[in-house]
PDB file of N, CA and C in Angstrom:
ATOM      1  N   UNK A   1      24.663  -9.337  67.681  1.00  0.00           N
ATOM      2  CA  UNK A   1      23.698  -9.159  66.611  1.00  0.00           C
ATOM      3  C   UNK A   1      22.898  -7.881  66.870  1.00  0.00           C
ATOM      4  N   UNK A   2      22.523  -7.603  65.286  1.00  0.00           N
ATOM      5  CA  UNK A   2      21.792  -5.764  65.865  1.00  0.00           C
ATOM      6  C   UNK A   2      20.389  -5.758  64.791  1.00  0.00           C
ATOM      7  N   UNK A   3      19.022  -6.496  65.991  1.00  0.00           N
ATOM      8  CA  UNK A   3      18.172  -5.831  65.064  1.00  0.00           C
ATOM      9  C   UNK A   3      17.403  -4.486  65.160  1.00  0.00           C
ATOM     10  N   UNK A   4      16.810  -4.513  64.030  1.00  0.00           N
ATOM     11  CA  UNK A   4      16.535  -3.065  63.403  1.00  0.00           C
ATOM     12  C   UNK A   4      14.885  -3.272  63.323  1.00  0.00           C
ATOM     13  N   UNK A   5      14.315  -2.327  64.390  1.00  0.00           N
ATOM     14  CA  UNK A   5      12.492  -2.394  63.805  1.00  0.00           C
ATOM     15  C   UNK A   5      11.887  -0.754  63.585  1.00  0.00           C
ATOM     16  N   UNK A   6      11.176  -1.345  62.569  1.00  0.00           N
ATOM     17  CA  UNK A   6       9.909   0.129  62.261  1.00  0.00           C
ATOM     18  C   UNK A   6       9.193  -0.154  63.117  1.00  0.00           C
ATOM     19  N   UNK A   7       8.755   0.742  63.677  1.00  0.00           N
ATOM     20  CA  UNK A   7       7.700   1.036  64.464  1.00  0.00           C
ATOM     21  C   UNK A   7       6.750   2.714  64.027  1.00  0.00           C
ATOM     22  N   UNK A   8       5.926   2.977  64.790  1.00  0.00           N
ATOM     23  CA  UNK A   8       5.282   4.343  64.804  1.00  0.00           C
ATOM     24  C   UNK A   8       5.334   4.889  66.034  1.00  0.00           C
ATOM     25  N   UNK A   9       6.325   4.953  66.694  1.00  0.00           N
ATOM     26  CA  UNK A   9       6.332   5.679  68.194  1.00  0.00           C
ATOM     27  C   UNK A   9       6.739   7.001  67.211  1.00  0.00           C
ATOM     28  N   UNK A  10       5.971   8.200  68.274  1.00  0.00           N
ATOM     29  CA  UNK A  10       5.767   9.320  67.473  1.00  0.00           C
ATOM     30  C   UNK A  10       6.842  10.424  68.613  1.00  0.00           C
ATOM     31  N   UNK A  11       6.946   9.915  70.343  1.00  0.00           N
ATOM     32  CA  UNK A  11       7.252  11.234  71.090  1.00  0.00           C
ATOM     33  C   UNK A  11       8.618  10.323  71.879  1.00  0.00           C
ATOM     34  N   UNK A  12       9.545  11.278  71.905  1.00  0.00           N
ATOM     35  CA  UNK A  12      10.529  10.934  73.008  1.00  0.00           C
ATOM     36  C   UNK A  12      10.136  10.473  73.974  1.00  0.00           C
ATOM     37  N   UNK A  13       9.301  10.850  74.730  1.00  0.00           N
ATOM     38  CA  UNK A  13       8.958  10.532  76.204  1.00  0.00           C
ATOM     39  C   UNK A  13       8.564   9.414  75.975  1.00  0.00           C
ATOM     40  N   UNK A  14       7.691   8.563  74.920  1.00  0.00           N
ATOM     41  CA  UNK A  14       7.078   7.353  74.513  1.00  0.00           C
ATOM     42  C   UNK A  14       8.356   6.264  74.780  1.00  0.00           C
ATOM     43  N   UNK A  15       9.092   6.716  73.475  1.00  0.00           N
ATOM     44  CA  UNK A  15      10.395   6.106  73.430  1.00  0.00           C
ATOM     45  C   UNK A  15      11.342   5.718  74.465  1.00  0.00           C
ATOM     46  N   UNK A  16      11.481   6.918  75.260  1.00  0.00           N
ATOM     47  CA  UNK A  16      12.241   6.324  76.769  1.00  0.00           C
ATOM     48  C   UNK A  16      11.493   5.208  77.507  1.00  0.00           C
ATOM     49  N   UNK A  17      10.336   5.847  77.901  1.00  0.00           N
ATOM     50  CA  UNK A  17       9.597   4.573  78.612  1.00  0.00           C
ATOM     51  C   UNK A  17       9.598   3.001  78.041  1.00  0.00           C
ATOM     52  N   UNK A  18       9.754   3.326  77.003  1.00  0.00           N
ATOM     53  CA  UNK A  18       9.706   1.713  76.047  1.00  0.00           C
ATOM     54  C   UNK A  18      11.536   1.317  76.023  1.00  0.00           C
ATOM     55  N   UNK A  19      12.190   1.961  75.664  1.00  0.00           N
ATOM     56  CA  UNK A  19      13.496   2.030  76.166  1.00  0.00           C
ATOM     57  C   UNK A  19      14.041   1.293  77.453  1.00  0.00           C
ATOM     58  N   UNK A  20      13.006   2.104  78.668  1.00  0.00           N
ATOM     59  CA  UNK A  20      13.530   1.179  80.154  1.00  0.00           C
ATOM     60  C   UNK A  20      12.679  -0.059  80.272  1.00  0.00           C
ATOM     61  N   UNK A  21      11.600   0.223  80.322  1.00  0.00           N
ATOM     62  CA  UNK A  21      10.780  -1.366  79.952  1.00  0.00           C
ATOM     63  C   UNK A  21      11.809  -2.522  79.387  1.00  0.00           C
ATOM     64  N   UNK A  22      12.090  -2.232  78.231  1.00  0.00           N
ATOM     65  CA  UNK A  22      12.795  -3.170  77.831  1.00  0.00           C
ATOM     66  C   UNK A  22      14.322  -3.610  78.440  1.00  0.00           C
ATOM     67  N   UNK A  23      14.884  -2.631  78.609  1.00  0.00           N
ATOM     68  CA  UNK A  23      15.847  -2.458  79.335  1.00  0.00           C
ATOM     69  C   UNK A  23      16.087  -3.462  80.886  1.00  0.00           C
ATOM     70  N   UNK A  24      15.027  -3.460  81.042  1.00  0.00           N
ATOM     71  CA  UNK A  24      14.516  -4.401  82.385  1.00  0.00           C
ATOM     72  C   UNK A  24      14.366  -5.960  81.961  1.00  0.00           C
ATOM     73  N   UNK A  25      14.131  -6.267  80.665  1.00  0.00           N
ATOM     74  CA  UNK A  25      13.808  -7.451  80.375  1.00  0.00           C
ATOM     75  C   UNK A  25      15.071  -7.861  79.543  1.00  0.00           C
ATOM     76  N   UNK A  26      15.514  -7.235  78.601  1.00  0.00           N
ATOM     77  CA  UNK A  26      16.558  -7.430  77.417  1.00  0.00           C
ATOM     78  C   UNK A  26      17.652  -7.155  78.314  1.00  0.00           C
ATOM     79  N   UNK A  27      18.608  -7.712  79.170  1.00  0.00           N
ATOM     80  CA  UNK A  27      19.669  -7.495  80.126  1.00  0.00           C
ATOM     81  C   UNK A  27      21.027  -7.597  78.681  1.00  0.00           C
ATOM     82  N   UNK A  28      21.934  -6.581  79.589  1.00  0.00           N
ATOM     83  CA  UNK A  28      23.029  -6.662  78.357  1.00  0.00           C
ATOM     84  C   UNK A  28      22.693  -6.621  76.640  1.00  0.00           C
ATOM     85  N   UNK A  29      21.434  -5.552  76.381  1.00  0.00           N
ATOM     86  CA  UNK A  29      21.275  -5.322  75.278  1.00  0.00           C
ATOM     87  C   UNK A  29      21.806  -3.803  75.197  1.00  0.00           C
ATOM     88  N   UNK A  30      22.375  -3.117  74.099  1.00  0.00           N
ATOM     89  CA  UNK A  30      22.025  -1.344  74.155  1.00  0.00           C
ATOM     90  C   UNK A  30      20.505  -1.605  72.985  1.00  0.00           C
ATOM     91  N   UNK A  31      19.969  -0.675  73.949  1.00  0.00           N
ATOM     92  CA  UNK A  31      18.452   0.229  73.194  1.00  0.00           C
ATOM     93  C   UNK A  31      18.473   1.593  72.667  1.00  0.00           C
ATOM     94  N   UNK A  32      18.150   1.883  71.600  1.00  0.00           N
ATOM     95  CA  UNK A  32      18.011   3.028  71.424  1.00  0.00           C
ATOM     96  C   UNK A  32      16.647   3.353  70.242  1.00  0.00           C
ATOM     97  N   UNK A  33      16.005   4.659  69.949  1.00  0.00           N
ATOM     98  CA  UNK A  33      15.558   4.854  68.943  1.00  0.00           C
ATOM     99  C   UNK A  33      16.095   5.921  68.219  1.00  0.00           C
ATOM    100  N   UNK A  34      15.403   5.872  66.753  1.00  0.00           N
ATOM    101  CA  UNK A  34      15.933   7.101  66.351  1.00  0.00           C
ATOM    102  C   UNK A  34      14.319   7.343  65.586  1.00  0.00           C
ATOM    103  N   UNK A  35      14.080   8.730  66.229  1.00  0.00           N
ATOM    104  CA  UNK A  35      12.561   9.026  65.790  1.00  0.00           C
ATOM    105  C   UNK A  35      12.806  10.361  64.696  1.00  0.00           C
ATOM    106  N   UNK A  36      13.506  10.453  64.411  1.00  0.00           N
ATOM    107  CA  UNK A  36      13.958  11.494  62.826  1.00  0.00           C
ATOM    108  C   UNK A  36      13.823  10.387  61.614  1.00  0.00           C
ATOM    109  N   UNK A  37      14.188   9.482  61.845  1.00  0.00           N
ATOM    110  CA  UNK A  37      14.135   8.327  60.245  1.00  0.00           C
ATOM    111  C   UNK A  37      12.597   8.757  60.339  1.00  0.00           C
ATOM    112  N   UNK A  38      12.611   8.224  59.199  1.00  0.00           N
ATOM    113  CA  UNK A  38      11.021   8.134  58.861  1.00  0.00           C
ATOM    114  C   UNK A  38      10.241   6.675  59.216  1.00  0.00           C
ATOM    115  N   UNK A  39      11.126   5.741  59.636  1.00  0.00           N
ATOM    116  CA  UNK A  39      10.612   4.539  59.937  1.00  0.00           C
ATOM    117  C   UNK A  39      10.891   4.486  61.183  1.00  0.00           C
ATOM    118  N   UNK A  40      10.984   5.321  61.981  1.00  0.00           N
ATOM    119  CA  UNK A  40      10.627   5.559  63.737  1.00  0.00           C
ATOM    120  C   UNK A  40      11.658   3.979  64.006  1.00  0.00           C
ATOM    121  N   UNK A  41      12.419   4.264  64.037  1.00  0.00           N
ATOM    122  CA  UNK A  41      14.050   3.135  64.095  1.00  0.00           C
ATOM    123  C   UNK A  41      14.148   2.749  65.628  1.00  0.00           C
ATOM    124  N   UNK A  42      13.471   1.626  66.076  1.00  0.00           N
ATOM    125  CA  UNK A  42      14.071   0.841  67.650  1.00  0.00           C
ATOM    126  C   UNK A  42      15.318   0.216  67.057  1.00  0.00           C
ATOM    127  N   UNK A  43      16.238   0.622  67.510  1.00  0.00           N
ATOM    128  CA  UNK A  43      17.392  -0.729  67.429  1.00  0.00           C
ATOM    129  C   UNK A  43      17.996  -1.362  68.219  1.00  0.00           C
ATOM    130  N   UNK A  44      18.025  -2.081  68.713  1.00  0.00           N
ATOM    131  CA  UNK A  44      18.507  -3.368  69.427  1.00  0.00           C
ATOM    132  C   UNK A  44      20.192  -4.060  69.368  1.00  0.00           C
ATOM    133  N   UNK A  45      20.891  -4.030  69.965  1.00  0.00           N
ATOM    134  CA  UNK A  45      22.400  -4.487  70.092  1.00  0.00           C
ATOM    135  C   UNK A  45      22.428  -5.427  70.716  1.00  0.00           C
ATOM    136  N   UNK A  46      22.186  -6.823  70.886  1.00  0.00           N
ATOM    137  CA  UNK A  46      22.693  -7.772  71.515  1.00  0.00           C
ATOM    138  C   UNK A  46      21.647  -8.638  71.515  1.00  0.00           C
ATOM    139  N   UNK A  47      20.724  -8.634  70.888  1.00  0.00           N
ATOM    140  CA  UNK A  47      19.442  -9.132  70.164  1.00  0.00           C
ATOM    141  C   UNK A  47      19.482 -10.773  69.528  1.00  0.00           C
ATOM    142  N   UNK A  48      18.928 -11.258  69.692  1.00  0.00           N
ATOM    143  CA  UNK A  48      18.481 -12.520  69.162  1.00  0.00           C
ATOM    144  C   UNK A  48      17.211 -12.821  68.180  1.00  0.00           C
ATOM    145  N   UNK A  49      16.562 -13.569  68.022  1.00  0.00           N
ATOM    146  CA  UNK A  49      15.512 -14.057  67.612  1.00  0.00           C
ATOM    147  C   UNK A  49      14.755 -14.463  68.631  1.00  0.00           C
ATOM    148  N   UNK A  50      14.775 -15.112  69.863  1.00  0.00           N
ATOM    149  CA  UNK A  50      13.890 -15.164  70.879  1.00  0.00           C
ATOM    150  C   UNK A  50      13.580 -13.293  71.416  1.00  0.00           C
ATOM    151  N   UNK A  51      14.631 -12.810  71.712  1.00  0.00           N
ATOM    152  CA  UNK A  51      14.467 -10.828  71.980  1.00  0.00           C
ATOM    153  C   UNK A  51      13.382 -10.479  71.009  1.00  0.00           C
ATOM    154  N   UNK A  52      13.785 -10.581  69.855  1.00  0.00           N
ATOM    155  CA  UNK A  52      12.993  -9.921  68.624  1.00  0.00           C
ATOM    156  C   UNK A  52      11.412 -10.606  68.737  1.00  0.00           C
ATOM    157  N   UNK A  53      11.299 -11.995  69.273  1.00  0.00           N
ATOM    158  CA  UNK A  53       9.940 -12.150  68.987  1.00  0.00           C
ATOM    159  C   UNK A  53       9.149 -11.339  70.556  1.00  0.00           C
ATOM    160  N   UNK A  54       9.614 -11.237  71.863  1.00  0.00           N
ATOM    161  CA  UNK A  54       9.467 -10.694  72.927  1.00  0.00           C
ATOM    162  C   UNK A  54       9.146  -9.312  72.778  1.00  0.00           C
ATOM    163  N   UNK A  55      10.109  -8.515  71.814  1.00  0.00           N
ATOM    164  CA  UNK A  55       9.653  -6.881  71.699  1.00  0.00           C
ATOM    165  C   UNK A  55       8.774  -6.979  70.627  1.00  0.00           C
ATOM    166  N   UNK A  56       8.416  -7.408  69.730  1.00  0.00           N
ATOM    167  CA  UNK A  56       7.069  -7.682  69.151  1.00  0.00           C
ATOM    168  C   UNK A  56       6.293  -7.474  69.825  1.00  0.00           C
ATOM    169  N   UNK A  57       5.743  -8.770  70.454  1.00  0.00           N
ATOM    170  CA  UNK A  57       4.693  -8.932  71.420  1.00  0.00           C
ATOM    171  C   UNK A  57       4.905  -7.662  72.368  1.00  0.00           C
ATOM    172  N   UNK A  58       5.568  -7.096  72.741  1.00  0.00           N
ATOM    173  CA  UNK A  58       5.713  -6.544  73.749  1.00  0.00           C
ATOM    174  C   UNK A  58       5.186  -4.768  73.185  1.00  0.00           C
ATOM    175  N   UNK A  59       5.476  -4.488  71.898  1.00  0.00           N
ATOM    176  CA  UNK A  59       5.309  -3.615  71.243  1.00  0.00           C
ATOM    177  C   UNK A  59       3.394  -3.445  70.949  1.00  0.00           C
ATOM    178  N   UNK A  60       3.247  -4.842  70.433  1.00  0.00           N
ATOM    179  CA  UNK A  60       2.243  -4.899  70.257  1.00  0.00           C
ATOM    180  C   UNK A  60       1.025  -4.632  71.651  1.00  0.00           C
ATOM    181  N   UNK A  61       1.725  -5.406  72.584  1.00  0.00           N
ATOM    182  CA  UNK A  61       0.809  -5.297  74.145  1.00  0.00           C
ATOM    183  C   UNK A  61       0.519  -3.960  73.928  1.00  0.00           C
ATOM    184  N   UNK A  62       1.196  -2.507  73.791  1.00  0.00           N
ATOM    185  CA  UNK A  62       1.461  -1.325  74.654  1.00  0.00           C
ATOM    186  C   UNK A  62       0.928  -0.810  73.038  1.00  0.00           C
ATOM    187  N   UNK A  63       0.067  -1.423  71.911  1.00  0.00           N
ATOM    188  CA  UNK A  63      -0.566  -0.520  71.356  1.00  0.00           C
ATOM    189  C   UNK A  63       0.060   0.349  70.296  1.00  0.00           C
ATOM    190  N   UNK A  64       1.654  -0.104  69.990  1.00  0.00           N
ATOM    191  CA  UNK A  64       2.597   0.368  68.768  1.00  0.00           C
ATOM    192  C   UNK A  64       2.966  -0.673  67.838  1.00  0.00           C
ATOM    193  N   UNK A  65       2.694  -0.341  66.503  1.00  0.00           N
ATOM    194  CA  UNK A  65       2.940  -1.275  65.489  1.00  0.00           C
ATOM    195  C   UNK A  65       4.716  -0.846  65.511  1.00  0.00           C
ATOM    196  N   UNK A  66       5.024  -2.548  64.798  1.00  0.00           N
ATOM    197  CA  UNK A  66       6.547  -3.071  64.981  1.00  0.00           C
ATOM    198  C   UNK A  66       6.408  -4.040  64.403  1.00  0.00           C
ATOM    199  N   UNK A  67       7.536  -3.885  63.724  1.00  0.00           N
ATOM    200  CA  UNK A  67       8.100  -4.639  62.642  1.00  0.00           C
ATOM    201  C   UNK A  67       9.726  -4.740  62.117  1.00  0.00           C
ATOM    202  N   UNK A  68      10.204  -6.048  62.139  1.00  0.00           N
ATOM    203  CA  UNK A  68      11.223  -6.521  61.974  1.00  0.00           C
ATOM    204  C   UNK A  68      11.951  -5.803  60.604  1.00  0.00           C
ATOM    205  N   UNK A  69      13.034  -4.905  60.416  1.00  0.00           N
ATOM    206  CA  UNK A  69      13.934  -4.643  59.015  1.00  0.00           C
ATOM    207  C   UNK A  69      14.673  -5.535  58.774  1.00  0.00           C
ATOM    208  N   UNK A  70      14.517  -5.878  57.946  1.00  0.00           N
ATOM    209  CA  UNK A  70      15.830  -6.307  57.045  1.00  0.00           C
ATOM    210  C   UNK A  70      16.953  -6.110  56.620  1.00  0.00           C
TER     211      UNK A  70
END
């Protein structure tokens, strides 16, 4: 499963760090962003609904709005 979140991470360097963070917790997921969309794109590969509610919260801890696409 592959979810898809908006967020407002604005800098690469942001993005990596949030990248390995997660990376550490989400085992056997691929992470990536794409900060050219205009909806600052985390996407998630191997994702669940328990993952998705974890990088929420987890998004939210560290002070970046996130939100689930459709």
């Amino acid at each position: 499963m592959i979810e898809v979140f908006k967020t407002n991470v604005q800098f690469q360097k942001d993005a990596e760090l949030i990248v390995s963070n997660l990376e550490m917790k989400l085992l056997n997921s691929k992470i990536n962003f794409d900060l050219e969309d205009c909806d600052k794109i985390l996407r998630i590969e191997g994702a669940n609904k328990s993952k998705s509610k974890y990088v929420l919260s987890f998004m939210q801890q560290i002070g970046y709005n996130c939100q689930v696409l459709e």
